[in-house]
C-alpha atoms as a PDB file:
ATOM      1  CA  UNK A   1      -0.173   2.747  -3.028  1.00  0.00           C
ATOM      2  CA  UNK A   2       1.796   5.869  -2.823  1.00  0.00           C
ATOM      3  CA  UNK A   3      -1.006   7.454  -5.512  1.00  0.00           C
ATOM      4  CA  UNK A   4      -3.496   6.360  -3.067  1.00  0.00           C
ATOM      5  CA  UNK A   5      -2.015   8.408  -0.474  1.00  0.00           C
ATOM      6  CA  UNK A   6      -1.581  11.249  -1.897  1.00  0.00           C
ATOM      7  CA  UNK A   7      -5.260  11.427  -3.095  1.00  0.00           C
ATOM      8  CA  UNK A   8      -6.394   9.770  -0.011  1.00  0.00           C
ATOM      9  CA  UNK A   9      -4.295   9.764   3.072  1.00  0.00           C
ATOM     10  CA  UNK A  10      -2.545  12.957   3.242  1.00  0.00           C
ATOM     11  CA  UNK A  11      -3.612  15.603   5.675  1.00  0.00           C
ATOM     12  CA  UNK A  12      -2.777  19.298   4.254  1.00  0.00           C
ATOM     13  CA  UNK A  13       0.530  20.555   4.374  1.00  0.00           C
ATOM     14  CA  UNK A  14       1.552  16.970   4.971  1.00  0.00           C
ATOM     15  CA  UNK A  15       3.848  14.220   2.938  1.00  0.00           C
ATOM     16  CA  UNK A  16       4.111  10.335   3.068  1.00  0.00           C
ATOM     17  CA  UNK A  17       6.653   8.112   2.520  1.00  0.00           C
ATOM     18  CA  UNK A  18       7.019   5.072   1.060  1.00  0.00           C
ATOM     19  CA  UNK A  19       9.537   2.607   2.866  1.00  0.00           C
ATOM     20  CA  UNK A  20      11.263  -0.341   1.378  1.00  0.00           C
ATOM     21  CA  UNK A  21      12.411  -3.515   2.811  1.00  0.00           C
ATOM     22  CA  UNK A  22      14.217  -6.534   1.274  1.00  0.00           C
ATOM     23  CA  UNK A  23      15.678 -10.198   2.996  1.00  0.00           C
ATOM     24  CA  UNK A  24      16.151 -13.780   1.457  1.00  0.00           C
ATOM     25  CA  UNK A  25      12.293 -14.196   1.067  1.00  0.00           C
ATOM     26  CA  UNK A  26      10.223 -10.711   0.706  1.00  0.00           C
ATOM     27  CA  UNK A  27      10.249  -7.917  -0.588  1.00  0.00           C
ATOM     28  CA  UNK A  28       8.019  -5.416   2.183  1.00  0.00           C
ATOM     29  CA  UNK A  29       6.619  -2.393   0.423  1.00  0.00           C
ATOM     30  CA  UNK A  30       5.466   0.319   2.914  1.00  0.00           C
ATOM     31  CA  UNK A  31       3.482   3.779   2.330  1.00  0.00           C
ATOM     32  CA  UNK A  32       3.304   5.693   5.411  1.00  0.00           C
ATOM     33  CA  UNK A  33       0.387   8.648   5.600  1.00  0.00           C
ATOM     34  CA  UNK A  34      -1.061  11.329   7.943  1.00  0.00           C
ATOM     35  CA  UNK A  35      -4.470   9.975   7.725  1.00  0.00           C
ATOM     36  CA  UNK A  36      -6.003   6.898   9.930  1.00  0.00           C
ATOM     37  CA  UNK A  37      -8.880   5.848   8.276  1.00  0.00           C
ATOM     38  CA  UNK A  38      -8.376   2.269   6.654  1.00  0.00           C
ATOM     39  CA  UNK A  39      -8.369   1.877   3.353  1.00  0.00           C
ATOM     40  CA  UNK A  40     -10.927  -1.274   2.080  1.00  0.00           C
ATOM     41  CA  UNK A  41     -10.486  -2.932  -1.468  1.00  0.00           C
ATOM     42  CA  UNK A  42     -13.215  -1.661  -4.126  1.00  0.00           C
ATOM     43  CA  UNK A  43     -14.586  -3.562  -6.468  1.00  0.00           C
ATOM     44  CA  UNK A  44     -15.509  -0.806  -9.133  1.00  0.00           C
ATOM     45  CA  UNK A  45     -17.940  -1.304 -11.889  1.00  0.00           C
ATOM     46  CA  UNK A  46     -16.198  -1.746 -15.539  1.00  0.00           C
ATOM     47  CA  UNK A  47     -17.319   1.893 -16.537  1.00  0.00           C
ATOM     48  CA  UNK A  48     -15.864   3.679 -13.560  1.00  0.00           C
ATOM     49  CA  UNK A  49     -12.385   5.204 -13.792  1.00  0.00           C
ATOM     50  CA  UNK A  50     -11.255   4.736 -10.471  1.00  0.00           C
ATOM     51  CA  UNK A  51     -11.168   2.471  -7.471  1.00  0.00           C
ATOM     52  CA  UNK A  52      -8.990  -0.387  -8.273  1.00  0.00           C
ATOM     53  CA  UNK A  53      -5.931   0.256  -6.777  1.00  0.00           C
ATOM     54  CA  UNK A  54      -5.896  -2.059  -3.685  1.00  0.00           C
ATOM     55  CA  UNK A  55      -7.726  -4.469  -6.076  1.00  0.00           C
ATOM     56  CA  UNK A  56      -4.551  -4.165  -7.873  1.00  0.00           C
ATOM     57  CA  UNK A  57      -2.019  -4.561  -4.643  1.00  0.00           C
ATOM     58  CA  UNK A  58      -3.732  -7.188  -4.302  1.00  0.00           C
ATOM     59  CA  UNK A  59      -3.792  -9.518  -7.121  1.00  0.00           C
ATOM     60  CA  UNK A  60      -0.243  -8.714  -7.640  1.00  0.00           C
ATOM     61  CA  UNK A  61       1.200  -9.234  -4.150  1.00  0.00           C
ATOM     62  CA  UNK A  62       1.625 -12.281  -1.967  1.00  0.00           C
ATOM     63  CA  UNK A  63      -0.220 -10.861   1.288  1.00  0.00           C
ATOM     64  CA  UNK A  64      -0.871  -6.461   2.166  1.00  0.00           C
ATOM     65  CA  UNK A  65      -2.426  -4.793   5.071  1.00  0.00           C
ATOM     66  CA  UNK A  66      -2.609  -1.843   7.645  1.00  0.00           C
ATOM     67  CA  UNK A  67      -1.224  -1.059  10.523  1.00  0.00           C
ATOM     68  CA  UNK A  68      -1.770   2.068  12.797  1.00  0.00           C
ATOM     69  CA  UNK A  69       1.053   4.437  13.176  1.00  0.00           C
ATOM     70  CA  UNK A  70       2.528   6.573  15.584  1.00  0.00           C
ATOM     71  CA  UNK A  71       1.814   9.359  16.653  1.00  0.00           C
ATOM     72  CA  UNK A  72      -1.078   9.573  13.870  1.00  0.00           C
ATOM     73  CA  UNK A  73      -2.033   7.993  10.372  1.00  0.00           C
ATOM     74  CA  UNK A  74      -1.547   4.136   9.194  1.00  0.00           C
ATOM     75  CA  UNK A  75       1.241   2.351   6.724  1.00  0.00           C
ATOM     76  CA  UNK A  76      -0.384   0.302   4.148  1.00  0.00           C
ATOM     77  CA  UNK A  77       1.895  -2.616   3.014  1.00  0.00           C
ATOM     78  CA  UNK A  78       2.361  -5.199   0.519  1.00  0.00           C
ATOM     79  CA  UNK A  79       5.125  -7.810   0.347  1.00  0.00           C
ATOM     80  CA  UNK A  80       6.371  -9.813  -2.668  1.00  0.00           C
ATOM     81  CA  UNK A  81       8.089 -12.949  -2.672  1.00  0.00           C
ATOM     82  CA  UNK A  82      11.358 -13.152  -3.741  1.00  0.00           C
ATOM     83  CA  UNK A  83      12.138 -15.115  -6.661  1.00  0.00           C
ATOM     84  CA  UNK A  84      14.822 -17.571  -6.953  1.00  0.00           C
ATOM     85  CA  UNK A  85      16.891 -17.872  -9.832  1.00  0.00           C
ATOM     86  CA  UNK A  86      18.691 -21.069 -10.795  1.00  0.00           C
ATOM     87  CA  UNK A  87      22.194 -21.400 -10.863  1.00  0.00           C
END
């Protein structure tokens, strides 16, 4: 996620920032950018060398999305269950 804003969702001259957030349940992942446009998954063909990295997000998460942010760009997320160990 944080690749994909830096190739995709920075403005020049601008960062991002990636945000994490942890409780009993989920782990939130956040990447913050200067750029609105929503970002869709691809579904790349098998010789292409790019475009699966919301594919990845998300077969590896347990839910992701975007959300508009203020004053400009969007935060993609992702959030991860937590797992329990046994005692």
């Amino acid at each position: 996620m944080a690749s994909n804003a830096l190739a995709h969702g920075t403005d020049p001259g601008r960062g991002f920032l990636v945000k994490i957030e942890a409780d009993d349940d989920f782990v939130r992942l956040e990447v913050h950018d200067s750029r609105g446009h929503h970002p869709a998954v691809r579904h790349p063909a098998d010789m292409e060398t790019s475009g699966r990295g919301l594919l990845l997000v998300e077969a590896l998460s347990d839910g992701w999305g975007v959300e508009d942010r203020q004053p400009f760009g969007k935060i993609v997320w992702s959030r991860f269950k937590v797992g329990r160990t046994p005692c």
